[in-house]
PDB file of N, CA and C in Angstrom:
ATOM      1  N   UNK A   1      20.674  13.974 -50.145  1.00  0.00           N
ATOM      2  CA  UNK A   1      21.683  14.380 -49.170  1.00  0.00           C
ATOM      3  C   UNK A   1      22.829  15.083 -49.894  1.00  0.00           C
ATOM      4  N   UNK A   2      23.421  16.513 -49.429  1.00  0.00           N
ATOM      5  CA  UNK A   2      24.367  17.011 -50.177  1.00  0.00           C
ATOM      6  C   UNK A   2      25.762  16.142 -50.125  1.00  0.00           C
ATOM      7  N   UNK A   3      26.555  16.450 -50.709  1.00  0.00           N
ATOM      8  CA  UNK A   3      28.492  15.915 -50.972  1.00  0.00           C
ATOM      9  C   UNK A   3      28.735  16.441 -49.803  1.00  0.00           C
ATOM     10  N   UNK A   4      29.595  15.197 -49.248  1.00  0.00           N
ATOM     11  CA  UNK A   4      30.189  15.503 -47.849  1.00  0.00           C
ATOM     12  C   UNK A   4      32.005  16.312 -48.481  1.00  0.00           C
ATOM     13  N   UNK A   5      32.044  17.286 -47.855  1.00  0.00           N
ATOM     14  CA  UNK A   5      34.045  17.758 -48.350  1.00  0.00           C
ATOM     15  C   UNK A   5      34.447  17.073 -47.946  1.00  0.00           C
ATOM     16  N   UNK A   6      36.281  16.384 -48.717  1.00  0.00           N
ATOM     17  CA  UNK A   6      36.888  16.242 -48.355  1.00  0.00           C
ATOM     18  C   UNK A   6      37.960  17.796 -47.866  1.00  0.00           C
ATOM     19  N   UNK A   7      38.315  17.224 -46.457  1.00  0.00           N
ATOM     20  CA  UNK A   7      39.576  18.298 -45.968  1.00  0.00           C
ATOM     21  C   UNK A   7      40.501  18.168 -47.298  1.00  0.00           C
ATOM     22  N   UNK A   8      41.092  19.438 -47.386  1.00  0.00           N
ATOM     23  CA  UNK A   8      42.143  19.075 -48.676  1.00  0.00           C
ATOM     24  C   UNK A   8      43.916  19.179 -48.356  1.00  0.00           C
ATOM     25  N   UNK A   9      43.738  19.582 -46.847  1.00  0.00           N
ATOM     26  CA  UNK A   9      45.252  19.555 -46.325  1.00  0.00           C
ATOM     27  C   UNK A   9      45.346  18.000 -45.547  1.00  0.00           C
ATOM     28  N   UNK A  10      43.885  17.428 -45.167  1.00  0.00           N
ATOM     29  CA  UNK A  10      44.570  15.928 -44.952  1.00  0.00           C
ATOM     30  C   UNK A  10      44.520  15.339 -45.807  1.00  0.00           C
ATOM     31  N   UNK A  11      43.764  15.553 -47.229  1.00  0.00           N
ATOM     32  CA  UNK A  11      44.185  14.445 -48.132  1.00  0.00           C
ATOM     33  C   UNK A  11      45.639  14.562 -48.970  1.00  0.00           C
ATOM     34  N   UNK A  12      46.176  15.928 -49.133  1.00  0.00           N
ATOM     35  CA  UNK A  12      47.538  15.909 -49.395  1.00  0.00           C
ATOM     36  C   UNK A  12      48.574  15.288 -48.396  1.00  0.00           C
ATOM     37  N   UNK A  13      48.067  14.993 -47.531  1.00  0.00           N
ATOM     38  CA  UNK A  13      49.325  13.866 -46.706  1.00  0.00           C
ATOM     39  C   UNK A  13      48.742  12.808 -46.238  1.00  0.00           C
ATOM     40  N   UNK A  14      47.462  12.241 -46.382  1.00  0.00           N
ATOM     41  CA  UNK A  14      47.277  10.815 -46.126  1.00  0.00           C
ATOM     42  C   UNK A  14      46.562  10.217 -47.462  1.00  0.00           C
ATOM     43  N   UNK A  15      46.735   9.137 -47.263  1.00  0.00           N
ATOM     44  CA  UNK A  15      45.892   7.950 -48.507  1.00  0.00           C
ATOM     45  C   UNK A  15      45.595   6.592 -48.016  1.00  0.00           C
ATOM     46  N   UNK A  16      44.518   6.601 -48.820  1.00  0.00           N
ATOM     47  CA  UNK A  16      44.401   4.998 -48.398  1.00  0.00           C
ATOM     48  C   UNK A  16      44.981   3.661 -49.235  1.00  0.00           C
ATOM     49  N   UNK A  17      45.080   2.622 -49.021  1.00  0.00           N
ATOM     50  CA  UNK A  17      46.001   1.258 -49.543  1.00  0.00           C
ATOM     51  C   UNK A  17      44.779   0.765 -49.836  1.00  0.00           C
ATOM     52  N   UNK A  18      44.396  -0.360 -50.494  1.00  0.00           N
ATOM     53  CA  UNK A  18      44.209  -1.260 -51.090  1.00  0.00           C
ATOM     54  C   UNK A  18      42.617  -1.466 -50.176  1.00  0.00           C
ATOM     55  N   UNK A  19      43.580  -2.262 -49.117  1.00  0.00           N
ATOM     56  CA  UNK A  19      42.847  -3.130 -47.875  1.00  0.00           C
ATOM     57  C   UNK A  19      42.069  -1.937 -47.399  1.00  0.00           C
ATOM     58  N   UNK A  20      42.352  -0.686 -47.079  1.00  0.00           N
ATOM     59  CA  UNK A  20      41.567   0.049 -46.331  1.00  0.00           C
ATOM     60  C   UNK A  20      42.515   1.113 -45.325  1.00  0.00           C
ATOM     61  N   UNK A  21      43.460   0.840 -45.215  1.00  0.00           N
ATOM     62  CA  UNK A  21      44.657   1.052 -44.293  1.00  0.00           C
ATOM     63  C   UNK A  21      45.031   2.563 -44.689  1.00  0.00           C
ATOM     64  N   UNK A  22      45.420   3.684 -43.582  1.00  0.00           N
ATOM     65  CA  UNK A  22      45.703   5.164 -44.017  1.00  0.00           C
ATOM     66  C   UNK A  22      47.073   5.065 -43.774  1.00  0.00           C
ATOM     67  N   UNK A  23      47.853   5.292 -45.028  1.00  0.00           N
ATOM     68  CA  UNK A  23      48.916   5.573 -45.425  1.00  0.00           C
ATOM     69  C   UNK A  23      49.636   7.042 -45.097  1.00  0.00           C
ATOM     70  N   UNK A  24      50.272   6.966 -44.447  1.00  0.00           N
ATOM     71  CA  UNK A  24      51.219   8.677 -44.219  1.00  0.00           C
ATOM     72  C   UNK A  24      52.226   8.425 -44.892  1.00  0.00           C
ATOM     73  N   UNK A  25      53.382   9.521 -44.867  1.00  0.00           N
ATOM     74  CA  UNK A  25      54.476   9.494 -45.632  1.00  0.00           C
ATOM     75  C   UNK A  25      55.467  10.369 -44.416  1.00  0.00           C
ATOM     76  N   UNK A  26      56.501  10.442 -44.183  1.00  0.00           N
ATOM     77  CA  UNK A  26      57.342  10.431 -42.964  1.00  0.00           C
ATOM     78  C   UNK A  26      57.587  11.986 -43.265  1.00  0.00           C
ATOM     79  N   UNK A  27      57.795  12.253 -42.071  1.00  0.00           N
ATOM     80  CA  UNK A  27      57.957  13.824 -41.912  1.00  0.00           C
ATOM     81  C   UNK A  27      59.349  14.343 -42.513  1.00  0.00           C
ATOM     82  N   UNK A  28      59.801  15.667 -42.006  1.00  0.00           N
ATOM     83  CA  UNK A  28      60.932  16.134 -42.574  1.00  0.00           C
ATOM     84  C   UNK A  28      61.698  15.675 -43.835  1.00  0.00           C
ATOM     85  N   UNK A  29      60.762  15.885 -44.731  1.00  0.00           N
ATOM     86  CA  UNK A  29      61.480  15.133 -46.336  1.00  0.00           C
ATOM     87  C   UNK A  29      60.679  16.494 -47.643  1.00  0.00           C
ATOM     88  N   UNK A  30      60.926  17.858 -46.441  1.00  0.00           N
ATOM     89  CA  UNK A  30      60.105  18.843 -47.707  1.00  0.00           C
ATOM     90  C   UNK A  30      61.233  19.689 -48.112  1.00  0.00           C
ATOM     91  N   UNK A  31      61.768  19.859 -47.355  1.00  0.00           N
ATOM     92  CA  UNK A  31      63.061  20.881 -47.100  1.00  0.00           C
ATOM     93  C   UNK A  31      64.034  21.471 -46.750  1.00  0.00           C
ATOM     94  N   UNK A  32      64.971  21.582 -46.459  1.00  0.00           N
ATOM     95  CA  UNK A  32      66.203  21.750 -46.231  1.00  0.00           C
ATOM     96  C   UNK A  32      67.150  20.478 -46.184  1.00  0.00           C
ATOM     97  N   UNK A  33      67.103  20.088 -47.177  1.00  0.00           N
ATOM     98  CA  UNK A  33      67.564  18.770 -47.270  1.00  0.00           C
ATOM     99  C   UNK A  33      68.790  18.528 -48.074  1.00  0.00           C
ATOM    100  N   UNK A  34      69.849  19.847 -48.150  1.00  0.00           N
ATOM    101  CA  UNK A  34      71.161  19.970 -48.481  1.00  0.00           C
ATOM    102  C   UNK A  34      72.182  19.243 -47.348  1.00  0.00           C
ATOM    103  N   UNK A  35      71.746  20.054 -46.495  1.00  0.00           N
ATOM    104  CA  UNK A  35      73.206  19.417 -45.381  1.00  0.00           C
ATOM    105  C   UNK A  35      73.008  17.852 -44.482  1.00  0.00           C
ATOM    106  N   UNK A  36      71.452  17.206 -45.326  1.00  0.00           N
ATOM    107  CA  UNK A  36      71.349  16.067 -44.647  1.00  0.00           C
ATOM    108  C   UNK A  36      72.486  14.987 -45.122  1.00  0.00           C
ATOM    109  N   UNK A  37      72.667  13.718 -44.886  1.00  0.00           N
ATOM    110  CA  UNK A  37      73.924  13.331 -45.500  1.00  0.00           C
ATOM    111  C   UNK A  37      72.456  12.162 -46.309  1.00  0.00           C
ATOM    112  N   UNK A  38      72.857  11.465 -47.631  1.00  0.00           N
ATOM    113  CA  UNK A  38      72.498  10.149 -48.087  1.00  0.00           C
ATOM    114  C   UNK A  38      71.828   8.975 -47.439  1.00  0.00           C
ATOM    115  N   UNK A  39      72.479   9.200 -46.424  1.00  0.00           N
ATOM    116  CA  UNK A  39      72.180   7.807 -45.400  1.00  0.00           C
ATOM    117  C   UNK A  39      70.835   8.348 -44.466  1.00  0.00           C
ATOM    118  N   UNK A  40      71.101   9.842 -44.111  1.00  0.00           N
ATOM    119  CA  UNK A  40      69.333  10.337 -43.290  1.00  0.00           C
ATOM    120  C   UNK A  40      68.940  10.017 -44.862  1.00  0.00           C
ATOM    121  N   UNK A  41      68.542  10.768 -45.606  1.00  0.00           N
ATOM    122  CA  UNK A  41      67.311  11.438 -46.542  1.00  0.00           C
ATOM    123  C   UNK A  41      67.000   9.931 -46.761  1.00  0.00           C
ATOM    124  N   UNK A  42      67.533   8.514 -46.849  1.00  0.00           N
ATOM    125  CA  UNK A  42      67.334   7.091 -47.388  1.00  0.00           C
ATOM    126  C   UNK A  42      66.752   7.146 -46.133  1.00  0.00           C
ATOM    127  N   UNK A  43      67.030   6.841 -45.213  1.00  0.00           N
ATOM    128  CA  UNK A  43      65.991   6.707 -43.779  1.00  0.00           C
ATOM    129  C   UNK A  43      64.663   7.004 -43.799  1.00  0.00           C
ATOM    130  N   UNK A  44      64.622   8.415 -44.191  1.00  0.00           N
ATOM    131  CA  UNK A  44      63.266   9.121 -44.796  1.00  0.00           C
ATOM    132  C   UNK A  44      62.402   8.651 -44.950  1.00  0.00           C
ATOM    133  N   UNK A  45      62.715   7.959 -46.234  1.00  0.00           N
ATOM    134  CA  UNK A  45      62.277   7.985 -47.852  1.00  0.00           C
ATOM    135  C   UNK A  45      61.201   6.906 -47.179  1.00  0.00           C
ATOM    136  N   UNK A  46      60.867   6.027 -45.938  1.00  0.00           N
ATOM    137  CA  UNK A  46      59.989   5.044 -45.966  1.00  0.00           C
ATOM    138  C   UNK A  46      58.488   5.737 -45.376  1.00  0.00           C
ATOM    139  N   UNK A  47      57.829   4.992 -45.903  1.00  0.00           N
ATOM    140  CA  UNK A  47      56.262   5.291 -45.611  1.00  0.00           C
ATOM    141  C   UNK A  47      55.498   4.536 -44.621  1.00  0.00           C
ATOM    142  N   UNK A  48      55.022   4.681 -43.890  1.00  0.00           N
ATOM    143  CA  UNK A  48      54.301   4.068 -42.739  1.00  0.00           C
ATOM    144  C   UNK A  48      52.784   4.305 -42.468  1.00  0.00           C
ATOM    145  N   UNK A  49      52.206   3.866 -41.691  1.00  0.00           N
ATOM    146  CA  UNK A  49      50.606   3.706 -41.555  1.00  0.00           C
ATOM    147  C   UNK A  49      49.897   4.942 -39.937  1.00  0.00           C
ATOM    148  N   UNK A  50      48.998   5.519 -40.689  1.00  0.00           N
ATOM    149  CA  UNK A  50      48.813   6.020 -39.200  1.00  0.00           C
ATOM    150  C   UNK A  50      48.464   4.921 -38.280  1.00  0.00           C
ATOM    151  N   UNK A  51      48.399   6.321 -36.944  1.00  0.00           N
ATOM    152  CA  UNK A  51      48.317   5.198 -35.779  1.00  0.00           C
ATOM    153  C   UNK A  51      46.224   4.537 -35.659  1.00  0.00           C
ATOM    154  N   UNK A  52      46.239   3.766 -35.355  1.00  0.00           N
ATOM    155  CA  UNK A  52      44.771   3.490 -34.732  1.00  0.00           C
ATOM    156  C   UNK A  52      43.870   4.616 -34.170  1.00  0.00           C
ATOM    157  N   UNK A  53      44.530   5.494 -33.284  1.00  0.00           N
ATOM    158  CA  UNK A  53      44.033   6.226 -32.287  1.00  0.00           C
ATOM    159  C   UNK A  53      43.653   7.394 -33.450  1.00  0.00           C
ATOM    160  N   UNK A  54      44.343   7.602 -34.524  1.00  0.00           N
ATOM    161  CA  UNK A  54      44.050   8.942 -35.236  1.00  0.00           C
ATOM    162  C   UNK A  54      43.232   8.370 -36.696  1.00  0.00           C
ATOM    163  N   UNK A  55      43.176   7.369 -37.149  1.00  0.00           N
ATOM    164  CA  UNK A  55      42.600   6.894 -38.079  1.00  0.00           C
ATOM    165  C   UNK A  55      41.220   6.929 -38.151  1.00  0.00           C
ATOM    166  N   UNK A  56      40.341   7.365 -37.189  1.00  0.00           N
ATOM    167  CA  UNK A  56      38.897   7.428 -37.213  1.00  0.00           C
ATOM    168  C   UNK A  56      38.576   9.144 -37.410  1.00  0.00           C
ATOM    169  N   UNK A  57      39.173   9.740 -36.926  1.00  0.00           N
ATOM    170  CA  UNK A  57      39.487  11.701 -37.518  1.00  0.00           C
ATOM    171  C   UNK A  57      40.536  11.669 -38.698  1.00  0.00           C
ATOM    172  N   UNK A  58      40.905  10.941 -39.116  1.00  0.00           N
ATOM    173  CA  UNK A  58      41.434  10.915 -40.680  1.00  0.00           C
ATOM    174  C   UNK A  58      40.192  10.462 -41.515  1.00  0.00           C
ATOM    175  N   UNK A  59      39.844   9.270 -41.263  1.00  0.00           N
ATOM    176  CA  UNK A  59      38.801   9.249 -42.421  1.00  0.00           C
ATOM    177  C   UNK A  59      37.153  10.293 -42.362  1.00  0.00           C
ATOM    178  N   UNK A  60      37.066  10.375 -41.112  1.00  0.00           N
ATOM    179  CA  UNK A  60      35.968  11.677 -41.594  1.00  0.00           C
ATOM    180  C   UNK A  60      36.693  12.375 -42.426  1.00  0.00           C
ATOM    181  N   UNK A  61      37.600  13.203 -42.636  1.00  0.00           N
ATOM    182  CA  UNK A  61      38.225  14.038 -43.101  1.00  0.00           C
ATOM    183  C   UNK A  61      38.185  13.625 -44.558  1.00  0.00           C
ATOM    184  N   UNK A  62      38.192  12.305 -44.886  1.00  0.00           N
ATOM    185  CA  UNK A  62      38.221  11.663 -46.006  1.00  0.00           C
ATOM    186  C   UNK A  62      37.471  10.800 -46.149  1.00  0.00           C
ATOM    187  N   UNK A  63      36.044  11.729 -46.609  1.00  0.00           N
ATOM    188  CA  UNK A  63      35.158  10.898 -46.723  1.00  0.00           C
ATOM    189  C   UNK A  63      34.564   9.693 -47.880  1.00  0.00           C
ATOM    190  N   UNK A  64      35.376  10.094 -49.214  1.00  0.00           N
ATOM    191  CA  UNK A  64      35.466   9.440 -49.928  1.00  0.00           C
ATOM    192  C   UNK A  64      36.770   8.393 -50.414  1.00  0.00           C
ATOM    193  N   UNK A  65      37.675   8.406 -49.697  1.00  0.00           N
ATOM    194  CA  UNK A  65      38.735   7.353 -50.006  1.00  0.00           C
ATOM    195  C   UNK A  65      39.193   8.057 -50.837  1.00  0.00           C
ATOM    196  N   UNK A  66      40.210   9.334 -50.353  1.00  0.00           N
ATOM    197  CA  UNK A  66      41.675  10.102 -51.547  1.00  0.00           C
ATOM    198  C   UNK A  66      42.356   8.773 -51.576  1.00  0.00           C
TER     199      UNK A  66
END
């Protein structure tokens, strides 16, 4: 059976944890991030889990665990 691709624009923004779980990283934290004040860009900075509903078209996409 040939190598299944991984997509390479969803594996630059999702990953997987440990347990199995797809990891995202929070939006608006690429750029223009002069006139934000300390207190947004720290808001940011946290990482969260996709949702259920999109986690089964993430991992086709990633078929080998990026």
């Amino acid at each position: 059976m040939a190598k299944l691709k991984t997509n390479k624009a969803t594996a630059k923004r999702f990953s997987y944890t440990k347990t199995g779980k797809i990891k995202r990283t929070t939006a608006n934290r690429r750029h223009l991030l002069a006139h934000r004040t300390t207190k947004q860009k720290r808001g940011l900075r946290t990482q969260g889990y996709a949702d259920k509903t999109n986690s089964k078209a993430i991992s086709s996409m990633l078929p080998y665990g990026n």
